[in-house]
N, C-alpha and C. Protein backbone atom coordinates (compact mmCIF):
# COMPACT_ATOMS: atom_id res chain seq x y z
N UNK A 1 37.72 -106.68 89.21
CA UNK A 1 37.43 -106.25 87.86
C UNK A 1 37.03 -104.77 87.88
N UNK A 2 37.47 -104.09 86.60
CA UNK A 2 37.42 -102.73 86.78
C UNK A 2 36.06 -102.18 86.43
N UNK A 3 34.58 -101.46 86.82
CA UNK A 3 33.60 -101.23 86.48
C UNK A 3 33.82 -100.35 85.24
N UNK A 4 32.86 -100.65 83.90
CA UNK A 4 32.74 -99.40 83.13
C UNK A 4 32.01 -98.62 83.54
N UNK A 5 32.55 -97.32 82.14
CA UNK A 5 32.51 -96.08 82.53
C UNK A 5 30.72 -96.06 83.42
N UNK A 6 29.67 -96.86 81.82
CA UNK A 6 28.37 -97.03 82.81
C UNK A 6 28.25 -97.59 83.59
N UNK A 7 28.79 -98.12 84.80
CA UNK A 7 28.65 -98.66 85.87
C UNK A 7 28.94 -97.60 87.09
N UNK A 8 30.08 -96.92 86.29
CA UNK A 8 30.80 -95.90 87.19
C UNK A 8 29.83 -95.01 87.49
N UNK A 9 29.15 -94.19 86.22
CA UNK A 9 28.02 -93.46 85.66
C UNK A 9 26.45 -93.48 86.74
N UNK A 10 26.53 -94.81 86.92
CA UNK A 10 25.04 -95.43 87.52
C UNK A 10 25.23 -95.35 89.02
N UNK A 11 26.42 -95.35 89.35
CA UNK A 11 26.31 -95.65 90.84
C UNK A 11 27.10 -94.69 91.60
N UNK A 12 26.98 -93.11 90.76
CA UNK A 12 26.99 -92.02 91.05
C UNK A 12 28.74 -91.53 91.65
N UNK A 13 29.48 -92.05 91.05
CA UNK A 13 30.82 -92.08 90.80
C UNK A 13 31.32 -91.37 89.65
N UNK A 14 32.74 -90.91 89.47
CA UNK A 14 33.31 -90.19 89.05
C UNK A 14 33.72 -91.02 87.73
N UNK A 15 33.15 -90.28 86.06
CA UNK A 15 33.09 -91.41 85.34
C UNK A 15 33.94 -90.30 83.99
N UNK A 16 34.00 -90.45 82.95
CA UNK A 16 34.38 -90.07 82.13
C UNK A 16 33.16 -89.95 80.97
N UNK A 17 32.41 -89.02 80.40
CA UNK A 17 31.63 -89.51 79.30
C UNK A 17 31.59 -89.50 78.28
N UNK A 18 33.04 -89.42 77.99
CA UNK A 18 33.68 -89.42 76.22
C UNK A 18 33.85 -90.83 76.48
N UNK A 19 33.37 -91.92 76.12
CA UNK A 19 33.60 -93.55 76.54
C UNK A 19 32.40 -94.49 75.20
N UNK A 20 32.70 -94.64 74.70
CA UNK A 20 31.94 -95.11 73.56
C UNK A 20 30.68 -95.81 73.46
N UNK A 21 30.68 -96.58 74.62
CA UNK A 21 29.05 -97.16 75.22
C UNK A 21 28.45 -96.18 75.27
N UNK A 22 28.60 -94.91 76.36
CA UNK A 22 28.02 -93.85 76.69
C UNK A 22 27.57 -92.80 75.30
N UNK A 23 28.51 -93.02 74.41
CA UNK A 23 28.10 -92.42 73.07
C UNK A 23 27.34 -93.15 72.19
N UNK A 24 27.60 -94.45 72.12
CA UNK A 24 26.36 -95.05 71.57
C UNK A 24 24.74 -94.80 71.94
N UNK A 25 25.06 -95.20 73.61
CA UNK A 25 23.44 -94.64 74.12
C UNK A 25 23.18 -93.65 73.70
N UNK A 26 23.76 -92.34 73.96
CA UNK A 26 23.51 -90.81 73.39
C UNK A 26 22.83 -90.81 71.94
N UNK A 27 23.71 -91.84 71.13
CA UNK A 27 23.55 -91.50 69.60
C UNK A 27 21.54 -91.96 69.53
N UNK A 28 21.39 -93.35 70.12
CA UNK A 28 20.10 -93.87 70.09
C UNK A 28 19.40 -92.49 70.60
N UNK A 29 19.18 -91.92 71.93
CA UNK A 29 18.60 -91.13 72.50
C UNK A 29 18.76 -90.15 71.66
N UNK A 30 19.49 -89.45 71.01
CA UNK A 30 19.26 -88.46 70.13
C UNK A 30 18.18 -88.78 68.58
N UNK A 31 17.85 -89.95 68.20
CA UNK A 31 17.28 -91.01 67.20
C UNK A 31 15.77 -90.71 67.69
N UNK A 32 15.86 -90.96 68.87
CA UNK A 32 14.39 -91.05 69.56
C UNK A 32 13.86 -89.85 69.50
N UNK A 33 15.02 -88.86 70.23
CA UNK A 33 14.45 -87.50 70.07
C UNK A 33 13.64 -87.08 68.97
N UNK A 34 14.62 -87.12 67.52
CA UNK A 34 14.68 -86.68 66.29
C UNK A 34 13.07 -87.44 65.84
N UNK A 35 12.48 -88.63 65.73
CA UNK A 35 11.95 -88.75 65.94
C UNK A 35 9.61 -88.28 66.45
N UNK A 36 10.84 -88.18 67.55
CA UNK A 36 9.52 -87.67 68.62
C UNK A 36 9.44 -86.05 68.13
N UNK A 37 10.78 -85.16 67.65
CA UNK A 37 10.49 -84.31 67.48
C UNK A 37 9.58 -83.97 66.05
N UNK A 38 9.63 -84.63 65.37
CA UNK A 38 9.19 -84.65 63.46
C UNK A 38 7.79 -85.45 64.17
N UNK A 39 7.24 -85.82 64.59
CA UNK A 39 6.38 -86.61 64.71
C UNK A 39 5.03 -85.46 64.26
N UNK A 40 4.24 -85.72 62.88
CA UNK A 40 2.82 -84.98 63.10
C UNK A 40 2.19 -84.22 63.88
N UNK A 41 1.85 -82.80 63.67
CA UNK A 41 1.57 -82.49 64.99
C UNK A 41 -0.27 -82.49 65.31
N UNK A 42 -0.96 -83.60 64.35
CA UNK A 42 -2.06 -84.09 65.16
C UNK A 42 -1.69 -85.21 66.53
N UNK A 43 -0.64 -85.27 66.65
CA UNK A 43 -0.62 -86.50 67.46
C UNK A 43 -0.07 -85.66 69.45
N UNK A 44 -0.90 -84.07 69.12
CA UNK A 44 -0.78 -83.34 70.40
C UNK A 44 -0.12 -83.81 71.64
N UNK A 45 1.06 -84.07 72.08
CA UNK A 45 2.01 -83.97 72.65
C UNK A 45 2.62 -85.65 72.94
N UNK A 46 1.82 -86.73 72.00
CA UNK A 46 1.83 -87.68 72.46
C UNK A 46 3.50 -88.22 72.43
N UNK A 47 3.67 -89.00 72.80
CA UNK A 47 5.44 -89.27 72.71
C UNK A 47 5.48 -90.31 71.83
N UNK A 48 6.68 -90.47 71.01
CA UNK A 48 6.67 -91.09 69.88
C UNK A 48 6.99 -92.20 70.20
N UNK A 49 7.07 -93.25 69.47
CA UNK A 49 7.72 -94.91 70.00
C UNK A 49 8.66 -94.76 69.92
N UNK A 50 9.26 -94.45 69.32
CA UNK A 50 11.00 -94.90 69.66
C UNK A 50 11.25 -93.97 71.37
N UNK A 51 10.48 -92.41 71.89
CA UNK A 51 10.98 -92.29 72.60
C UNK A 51 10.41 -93.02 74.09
N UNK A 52 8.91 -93.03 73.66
CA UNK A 52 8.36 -93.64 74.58
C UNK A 52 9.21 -95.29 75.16
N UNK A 53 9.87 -95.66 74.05
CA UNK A 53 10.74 -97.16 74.79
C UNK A 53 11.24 -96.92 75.33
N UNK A 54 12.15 -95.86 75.03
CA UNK A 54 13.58 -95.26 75.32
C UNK A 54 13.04 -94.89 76.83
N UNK A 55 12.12 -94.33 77.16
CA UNK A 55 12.18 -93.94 78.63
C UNK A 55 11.96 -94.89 79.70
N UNK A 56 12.53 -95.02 81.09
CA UNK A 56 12.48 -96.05 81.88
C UNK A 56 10.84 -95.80 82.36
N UNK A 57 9.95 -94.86 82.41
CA UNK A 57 8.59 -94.79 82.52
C UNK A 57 7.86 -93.87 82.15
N UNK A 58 7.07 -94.41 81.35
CA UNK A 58 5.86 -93.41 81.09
C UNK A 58 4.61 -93.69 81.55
N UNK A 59 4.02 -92.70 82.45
CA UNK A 59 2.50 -92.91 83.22
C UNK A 59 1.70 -92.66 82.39
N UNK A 60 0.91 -93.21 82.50
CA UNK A 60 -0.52 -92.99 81.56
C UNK A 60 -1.12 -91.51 81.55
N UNK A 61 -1.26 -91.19 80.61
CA UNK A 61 -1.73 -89.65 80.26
C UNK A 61 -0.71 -88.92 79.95
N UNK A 62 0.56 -89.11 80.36
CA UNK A 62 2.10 -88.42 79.95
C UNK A 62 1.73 -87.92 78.87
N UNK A 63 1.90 -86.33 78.55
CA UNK A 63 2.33 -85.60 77.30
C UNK A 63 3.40 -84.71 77.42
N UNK A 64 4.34 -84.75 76.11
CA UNK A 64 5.21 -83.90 75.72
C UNK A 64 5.71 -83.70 74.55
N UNK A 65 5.49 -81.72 74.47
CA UNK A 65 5.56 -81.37 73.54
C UNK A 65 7.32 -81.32 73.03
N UNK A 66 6.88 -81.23 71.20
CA UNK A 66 8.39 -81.31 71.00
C UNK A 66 8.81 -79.83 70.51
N UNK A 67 9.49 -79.04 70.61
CA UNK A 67 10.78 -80.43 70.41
C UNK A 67 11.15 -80.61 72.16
N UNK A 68 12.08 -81.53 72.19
CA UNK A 68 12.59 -82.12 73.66
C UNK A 68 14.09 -82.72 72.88
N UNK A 69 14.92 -82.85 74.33
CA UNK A 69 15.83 -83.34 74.01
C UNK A 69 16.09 -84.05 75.40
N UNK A 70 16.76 -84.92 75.28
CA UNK A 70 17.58 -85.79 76.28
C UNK A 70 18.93 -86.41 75.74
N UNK A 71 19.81 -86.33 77.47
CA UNK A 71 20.63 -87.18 77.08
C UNK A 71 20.81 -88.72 76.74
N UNK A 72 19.86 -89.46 77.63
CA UNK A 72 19.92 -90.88 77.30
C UNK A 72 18.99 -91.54 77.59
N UNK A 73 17.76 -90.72 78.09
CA UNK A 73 16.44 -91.00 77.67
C UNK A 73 16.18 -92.48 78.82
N UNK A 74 16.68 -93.53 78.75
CA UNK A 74 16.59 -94.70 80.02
C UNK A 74 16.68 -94.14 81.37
N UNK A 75 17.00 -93.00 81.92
CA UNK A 75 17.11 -92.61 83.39
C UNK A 75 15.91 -91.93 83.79
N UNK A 76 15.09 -91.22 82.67
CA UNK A 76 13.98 -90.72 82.89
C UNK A 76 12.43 -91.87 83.19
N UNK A 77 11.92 -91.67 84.41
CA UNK A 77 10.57 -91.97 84.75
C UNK A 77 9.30 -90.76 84.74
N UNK A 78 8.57 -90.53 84.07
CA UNK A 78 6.93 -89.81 84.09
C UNK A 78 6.31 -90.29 84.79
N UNK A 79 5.80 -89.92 86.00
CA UNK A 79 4.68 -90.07 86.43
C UNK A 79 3.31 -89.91 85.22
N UNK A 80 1.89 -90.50 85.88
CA UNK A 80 1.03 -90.30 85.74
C UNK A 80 0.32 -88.77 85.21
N UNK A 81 -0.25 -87.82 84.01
CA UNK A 81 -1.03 -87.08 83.58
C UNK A 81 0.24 -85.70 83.60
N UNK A 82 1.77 -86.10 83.55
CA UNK A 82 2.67 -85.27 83.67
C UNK A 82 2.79 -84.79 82.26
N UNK A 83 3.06 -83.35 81.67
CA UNK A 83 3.18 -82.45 81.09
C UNK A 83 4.32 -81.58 80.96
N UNK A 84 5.25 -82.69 79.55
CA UNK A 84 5.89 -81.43 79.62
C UNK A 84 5.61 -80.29 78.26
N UNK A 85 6.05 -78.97 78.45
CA UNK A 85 5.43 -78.29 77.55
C UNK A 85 6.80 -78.29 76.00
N UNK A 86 7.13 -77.51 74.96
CA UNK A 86 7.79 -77.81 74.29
C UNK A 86 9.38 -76.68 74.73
N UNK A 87 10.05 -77.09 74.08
CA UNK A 87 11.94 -77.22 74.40
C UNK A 87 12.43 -77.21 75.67
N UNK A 88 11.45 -78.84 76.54
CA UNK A 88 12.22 -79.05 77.44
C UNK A 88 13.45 -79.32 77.12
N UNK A 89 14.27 -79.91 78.19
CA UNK A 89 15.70 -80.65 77.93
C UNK A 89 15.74 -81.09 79.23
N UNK A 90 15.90 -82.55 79.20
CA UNK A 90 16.39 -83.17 80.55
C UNK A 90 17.72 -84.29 80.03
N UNK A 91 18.66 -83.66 80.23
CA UNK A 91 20.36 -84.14 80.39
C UNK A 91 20.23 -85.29 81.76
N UNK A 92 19.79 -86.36 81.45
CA UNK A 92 19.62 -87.12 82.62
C UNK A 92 20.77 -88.66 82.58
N UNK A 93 22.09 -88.09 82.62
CA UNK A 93 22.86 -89.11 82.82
C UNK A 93 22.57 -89.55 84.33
N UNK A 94 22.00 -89.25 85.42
CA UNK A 94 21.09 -89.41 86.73
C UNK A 94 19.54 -89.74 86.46
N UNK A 95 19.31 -90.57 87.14
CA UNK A 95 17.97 -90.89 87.48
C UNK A 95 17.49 -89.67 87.66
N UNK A 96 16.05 -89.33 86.91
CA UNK A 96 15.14 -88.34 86.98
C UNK A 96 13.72 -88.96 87.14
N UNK A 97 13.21 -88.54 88.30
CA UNK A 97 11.78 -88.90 88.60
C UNK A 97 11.19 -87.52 88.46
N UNK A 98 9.95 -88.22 87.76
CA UNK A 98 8.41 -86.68 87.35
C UNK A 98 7.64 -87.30 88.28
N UNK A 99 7.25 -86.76 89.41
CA UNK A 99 6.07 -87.14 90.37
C UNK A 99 4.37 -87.17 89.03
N UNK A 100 3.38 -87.61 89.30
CA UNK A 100 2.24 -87.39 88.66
C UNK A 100 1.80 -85.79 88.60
N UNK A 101 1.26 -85.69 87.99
CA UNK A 101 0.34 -84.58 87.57
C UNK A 101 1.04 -82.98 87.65
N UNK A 102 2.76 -83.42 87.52
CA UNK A 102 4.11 -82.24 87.57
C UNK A 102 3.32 -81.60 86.32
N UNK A 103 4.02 -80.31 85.75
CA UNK A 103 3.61 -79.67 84.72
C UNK A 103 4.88 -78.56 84.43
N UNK A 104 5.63 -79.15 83.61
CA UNK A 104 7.01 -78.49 83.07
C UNK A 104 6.68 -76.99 81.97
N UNK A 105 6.80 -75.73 81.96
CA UNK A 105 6.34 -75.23 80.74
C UNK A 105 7.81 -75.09 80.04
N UNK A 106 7.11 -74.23 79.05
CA UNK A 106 8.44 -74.37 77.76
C UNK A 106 9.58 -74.02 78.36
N UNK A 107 10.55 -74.72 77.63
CA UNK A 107 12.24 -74.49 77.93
C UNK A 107 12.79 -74.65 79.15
N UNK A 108 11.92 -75.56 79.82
CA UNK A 108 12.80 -75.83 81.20
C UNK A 108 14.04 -76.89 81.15
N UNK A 109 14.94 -76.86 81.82
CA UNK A 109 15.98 -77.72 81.77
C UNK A 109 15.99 -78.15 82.77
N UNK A 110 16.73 -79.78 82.86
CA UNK A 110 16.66 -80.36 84.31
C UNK A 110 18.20 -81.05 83.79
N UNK A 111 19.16 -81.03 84.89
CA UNK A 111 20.92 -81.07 84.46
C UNK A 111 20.93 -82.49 85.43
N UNK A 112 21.61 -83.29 85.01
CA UNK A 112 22.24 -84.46 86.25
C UNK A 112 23.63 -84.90 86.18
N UNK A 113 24.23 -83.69 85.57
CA UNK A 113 25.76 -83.83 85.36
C UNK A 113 26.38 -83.00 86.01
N UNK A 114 27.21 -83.31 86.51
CA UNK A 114 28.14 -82.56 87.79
C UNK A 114 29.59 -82.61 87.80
N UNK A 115 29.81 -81.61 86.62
CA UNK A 115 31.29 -81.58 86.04
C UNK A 115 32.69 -81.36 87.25
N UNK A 116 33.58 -82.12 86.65
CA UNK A 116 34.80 -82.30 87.88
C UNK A 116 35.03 -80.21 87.75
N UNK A 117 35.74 -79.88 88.97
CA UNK A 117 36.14 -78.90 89.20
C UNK A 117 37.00 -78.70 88.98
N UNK A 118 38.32 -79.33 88.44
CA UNK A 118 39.46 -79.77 88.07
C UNK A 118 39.80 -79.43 86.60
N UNK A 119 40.06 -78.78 86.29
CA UNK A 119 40.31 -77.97 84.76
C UNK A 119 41.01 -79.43 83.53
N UNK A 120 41.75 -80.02 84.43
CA UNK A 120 42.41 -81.57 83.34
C UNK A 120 41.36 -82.15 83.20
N UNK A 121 40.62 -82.69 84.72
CA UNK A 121 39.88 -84.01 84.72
C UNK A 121 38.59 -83.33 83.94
N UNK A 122 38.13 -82.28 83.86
CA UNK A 122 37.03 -81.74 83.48
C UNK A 122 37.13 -82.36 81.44
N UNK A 123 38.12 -81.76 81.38
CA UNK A 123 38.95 -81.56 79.93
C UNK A 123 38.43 -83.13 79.33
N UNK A 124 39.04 -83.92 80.61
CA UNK A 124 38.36 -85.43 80.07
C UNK A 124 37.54 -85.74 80.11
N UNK A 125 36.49 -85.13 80.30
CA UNK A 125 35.23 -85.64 80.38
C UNK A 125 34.45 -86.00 81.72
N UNK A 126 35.30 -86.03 82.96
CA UNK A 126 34.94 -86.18 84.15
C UNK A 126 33.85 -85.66 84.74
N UNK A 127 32.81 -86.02 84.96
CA UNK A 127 31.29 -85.93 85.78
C UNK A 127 31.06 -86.87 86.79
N UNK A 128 29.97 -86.45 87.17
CA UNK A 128 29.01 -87.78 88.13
C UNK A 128 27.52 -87.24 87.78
N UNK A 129 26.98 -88.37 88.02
CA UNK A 129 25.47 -88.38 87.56
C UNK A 129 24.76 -88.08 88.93
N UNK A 130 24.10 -87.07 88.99
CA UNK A 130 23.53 -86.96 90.66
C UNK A 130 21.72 -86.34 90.32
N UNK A 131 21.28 -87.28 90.90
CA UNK A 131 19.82 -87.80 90.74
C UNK A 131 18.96 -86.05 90.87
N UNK A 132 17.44 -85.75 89.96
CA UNK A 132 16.65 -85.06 90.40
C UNK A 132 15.25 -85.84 90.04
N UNK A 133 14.15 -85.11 91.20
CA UNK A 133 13.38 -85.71 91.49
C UNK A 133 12.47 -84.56 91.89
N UNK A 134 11.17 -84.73 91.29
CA UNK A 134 9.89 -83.77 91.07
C UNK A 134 8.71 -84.25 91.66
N UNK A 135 8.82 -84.27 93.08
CA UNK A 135 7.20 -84.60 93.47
C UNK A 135 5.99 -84.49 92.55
N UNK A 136 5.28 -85.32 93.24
CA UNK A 136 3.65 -84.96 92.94
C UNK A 136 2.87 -83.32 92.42
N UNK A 137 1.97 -82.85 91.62
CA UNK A 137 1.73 -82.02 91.08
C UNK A 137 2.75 -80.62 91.39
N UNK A 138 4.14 -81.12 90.97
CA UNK A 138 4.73 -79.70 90.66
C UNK A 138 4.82 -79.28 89.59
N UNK A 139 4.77 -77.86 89.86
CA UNK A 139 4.65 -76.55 88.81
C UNK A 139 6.36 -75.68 88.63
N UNK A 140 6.79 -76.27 86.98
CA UNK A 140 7.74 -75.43 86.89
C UNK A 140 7.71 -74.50 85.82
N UNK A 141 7.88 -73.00 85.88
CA UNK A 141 7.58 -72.13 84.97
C UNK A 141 8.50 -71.92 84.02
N UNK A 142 8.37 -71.06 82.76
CA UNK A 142 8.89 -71.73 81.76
C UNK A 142 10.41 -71.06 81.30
N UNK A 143 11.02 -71.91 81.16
CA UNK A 143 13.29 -71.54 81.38
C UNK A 143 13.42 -71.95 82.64
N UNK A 144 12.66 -72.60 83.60
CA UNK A 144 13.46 -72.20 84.78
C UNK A 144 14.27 -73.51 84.36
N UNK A 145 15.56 -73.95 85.40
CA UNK A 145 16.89 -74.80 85.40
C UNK A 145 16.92 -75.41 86.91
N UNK A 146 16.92 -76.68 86.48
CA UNK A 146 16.65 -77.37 87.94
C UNK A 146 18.13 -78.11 87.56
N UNK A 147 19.29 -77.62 88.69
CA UNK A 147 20.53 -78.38 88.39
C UNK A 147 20.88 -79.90 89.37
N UNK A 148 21.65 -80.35 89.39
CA UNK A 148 21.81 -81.54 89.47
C UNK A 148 21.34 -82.02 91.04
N UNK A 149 21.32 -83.16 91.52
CA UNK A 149 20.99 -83.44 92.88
C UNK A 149 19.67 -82.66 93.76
N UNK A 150 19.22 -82.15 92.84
CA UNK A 150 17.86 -81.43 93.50
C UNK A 150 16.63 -82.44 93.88
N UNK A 151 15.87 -82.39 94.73
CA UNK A 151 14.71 -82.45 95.19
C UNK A 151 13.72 -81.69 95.16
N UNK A 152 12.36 -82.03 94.77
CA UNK A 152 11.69 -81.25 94.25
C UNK A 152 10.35 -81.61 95.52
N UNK A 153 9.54 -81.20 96.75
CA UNK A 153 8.61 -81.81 97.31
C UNK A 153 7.19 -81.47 96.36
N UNK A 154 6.51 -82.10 96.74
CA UNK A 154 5.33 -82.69 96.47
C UNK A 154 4.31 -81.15 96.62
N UNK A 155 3.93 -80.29 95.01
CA UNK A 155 3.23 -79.72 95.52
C UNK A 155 3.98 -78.20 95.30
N UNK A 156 5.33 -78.37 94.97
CA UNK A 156 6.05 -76.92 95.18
C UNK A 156 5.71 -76.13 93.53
N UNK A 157 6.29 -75.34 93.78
CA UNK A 157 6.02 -74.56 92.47
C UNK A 157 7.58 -73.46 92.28
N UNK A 158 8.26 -73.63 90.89
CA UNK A 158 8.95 -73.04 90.49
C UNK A 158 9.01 -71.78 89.69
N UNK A 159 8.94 -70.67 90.06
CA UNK A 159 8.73 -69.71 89.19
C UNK A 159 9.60 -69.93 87.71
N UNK A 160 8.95 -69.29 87.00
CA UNK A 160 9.65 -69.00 85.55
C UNK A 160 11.33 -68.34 85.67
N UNK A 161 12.40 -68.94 85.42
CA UNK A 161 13.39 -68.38 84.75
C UNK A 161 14.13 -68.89 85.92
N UNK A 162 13.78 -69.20 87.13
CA UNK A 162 14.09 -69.87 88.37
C UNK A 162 15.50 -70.44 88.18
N UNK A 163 16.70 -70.75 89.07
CA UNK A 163 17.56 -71.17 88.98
C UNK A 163 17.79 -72.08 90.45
N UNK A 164 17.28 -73.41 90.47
CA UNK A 164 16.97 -74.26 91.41
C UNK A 164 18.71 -75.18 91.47
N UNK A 165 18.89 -74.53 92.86
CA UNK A 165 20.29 -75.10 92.88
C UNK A 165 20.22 -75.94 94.55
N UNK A 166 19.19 -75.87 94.93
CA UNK A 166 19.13 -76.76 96.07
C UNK A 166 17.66 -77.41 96.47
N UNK A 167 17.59 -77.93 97.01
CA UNK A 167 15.73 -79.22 96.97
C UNK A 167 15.03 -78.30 97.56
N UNK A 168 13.69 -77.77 97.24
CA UNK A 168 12.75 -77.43 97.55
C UNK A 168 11.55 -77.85 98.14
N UNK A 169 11.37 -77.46 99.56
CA UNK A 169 10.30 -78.08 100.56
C UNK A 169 8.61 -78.48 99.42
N UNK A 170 7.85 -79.30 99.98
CA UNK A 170 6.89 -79.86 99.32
C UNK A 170 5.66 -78.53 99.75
N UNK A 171 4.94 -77.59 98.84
CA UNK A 171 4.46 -76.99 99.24
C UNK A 171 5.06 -75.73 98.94
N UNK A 172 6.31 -75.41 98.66
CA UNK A 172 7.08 -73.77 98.88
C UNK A 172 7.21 -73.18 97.13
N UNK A 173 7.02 -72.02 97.29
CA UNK A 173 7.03 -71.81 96.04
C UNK A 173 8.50 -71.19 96.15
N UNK A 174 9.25 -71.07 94.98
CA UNK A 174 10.72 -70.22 94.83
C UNK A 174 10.75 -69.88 93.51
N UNK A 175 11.41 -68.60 93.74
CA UNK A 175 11.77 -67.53 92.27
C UNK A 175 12.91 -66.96 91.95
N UNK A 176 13.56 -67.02 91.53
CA UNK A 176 15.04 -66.22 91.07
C UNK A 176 15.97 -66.87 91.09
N UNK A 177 17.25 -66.09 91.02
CA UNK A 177 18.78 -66.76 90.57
C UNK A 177 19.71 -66.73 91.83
N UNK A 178 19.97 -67.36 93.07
CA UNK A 178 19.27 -68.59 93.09
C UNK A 178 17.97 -68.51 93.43
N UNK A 179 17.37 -69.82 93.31
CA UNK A 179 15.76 -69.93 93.86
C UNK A 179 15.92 -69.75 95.11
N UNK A 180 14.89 -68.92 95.10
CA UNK A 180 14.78 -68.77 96.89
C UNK A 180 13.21 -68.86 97.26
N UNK A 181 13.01 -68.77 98.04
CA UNK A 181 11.41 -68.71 99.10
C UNK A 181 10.91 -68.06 99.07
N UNK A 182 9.43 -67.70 98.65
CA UNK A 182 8.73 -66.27 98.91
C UNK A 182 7.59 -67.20 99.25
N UNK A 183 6.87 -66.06 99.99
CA UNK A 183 4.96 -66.15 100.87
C UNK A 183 4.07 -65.97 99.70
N UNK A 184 3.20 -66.83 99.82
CA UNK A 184 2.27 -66.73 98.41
C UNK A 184 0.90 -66.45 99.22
């Protein structure tokens, strides 16, 4: 039997995401957004219900400011007292883990789409979903772009405007286009 496109999607295979399941989810996750984004702003970064369902975890103390956007909102897990600040965007057709006590500032993006290289297959919609993951109290400053398949260790810190195109040791701080290593 032939897997759909979300099956294809999930188990980090070469999928198509013009596929109508996959747009349904989107349409909900954009609902949630819309949502969470209009939400009162006495209710200081709390996450709204529709998005708070929508996410596969939220740790206790989780705040984020809006606006935010996601792609499908179920691949994302929060750790514990995690912070994100306002116009994140996490495009998480990949599993995205927030270690606890991470701290995102404004406009960071986190990508888990990994477009075919192939100018046709691209045309169709061709990706793969390839996982990122944010240790324990990391610090990312605000625009930086954490692209697909990254690792984040436990502890690191991302400078502002940062362009994180490969996993970063637990402990290392990195700055620029690409991120690289500097002595703190």
């Amino acid at each position: 039997m032939a897997l759909s496109e979300r099956e294809k999607r999930d188990q980090g295979a070469w999928y198509t995401c013009l596929d109508p399941e996959l747009g349904a989810m989107r349409d909900t996750a954009r609902a949630a957004c819309f949502q969470h984004n209009t939400t009162p702003p006495d209710a200081r970064g709390a996450l709204s219900p529709l998005l708070a369902a929508l996410l596969a975890e939220v740790g206790a103390g989780a705040l984020m400011e809006a606006p935010f956007h996601c792609a499908y909102g179920h691949n994302i897990a929060l750790g514990r007292n995690v912070y994100l600040n306002a116009g994140c965007v996490i495009l998480d057709t990949g599993p995205v883990s927030i270690g606890d006590g991470a701290m995102l500032g404004p406009a960071v993006q986190i990508y888990c789409a990994d477009h075919h290289r192939d100018v046709t297959k691209r045309a169709a919609g061709m990706e793969r979903a390839l996982p990122v993951t944010l240790g324990r109290d990391v610090w990312v400053g605000g625009g930086a772009i954490i692209l697909p398949g990254v690792t984040v260790g436990d502890g690191a810190i991302i400078g502002a405007g940062a362009v994180v195109t490969q996993d970063v040791a637990a402990g290392t701080t990195v700055v620029g286009n690409p991120a690289r290593a500097i002595s703190t």
